[in-house]
Protein backbone atom coordinates (compact mmCIF):
# COMPACT_ATOMS: atom_id res chain seq x y z
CA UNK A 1 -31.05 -102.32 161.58
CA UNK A 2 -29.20 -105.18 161.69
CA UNK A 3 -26.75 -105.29 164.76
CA UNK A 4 -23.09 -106.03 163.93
CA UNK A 5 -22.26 -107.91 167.30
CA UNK A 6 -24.16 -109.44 170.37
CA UNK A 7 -22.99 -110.36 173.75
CA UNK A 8 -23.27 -113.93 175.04
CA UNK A 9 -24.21 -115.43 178.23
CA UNK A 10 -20.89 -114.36 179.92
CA UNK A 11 -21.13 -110.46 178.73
CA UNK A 12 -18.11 -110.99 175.91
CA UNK A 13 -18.63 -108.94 173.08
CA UNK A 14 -18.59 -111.09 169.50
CA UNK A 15 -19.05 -109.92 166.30
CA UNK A 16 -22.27 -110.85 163.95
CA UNK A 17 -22.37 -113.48 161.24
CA UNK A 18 -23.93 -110.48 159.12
CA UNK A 19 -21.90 -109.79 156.42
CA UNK A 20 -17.97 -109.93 155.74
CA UNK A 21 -15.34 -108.29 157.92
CA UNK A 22 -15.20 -105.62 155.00
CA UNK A 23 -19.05 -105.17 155.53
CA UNK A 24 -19.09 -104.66 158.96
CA UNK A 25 -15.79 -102.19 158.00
CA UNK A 26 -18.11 -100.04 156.04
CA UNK A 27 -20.82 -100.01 158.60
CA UNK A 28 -18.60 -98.91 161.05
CA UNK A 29 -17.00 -96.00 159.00
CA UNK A 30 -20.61 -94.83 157.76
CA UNK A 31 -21.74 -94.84 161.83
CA UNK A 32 -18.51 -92.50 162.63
CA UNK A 33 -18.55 -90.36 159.97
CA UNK A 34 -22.64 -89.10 160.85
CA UNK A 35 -20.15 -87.61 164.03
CA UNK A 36 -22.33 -88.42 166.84
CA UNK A 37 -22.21 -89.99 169.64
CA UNK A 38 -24.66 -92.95 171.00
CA UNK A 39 -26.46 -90.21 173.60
CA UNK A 40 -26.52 -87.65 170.94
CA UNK A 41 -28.46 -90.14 168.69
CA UNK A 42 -30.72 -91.27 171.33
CA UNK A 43 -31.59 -88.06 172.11
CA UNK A 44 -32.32 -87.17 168.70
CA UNK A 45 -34.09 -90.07 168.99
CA UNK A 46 -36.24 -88.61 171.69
CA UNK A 47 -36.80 -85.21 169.48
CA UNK A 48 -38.53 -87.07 166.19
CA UNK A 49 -40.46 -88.88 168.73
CA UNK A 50 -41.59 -85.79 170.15
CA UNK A 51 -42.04 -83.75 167.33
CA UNK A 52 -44.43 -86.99 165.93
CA UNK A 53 -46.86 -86.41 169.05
CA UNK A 54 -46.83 -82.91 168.09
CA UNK A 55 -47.76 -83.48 164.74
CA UNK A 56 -50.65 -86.33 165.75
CA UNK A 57 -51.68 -83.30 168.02
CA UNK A 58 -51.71 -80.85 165.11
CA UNK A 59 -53.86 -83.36 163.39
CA UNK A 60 -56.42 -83.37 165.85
CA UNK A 61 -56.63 -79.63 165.99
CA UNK A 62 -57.50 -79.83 162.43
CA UNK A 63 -60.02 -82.21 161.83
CA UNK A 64 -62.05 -79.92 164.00
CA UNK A 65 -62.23 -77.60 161.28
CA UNK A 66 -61.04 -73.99 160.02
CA UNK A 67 -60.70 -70.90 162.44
CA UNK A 68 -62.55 -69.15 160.01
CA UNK A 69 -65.84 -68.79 162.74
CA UNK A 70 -63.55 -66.61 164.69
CA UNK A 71 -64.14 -63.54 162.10
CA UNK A 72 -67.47 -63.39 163.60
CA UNK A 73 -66.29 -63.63 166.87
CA UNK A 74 -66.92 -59.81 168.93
CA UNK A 75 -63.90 -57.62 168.87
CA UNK A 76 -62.91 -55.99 172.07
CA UNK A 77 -62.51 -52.12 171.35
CA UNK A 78 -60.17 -49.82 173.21
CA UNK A 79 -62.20 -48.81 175.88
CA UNK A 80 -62.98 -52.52 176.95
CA UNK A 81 -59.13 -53.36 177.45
């Protein structure tokens, strides 16, 4: 994404030469109407991330091939409990 403003040297906040004042308008109403705030989105942020290393994990599991070995596996029966 293409940020809207940038701080210089002193810490002032300035606007982008991105786009037109309208532009930057839109971008601004499309960012408040989502109805988060910045924390909310970087933890959101956190959660795909997570959910990404689950799924590589998943993947992993897989490729070592079907549970279907475990049919032949021994079954415990009531007195071995």
């Amino acid at each position: 994404m293409e940020r809207l403003t940038y701080r210089d040297a002193n810490g002032e906040l300035w606007y982008s030469d991105a786009g037109t004042e309208r532009d930057r308008l839109h971008r601004l109403a499309a960012y408040e109407e989502i109805g988060l705030e910045p924390g909310e989105i970087e933890q959101l942020k956190g959660e795909a991330f997570g959910l990404r290393v689950d799924k590589q994990e998943l993947e992993q599991y897989r490729a070592l091939g079907p549970l279907t070995a475990s049919a032949n596996w021994p079954r415990r029966t009531k007195t071995e409990k």
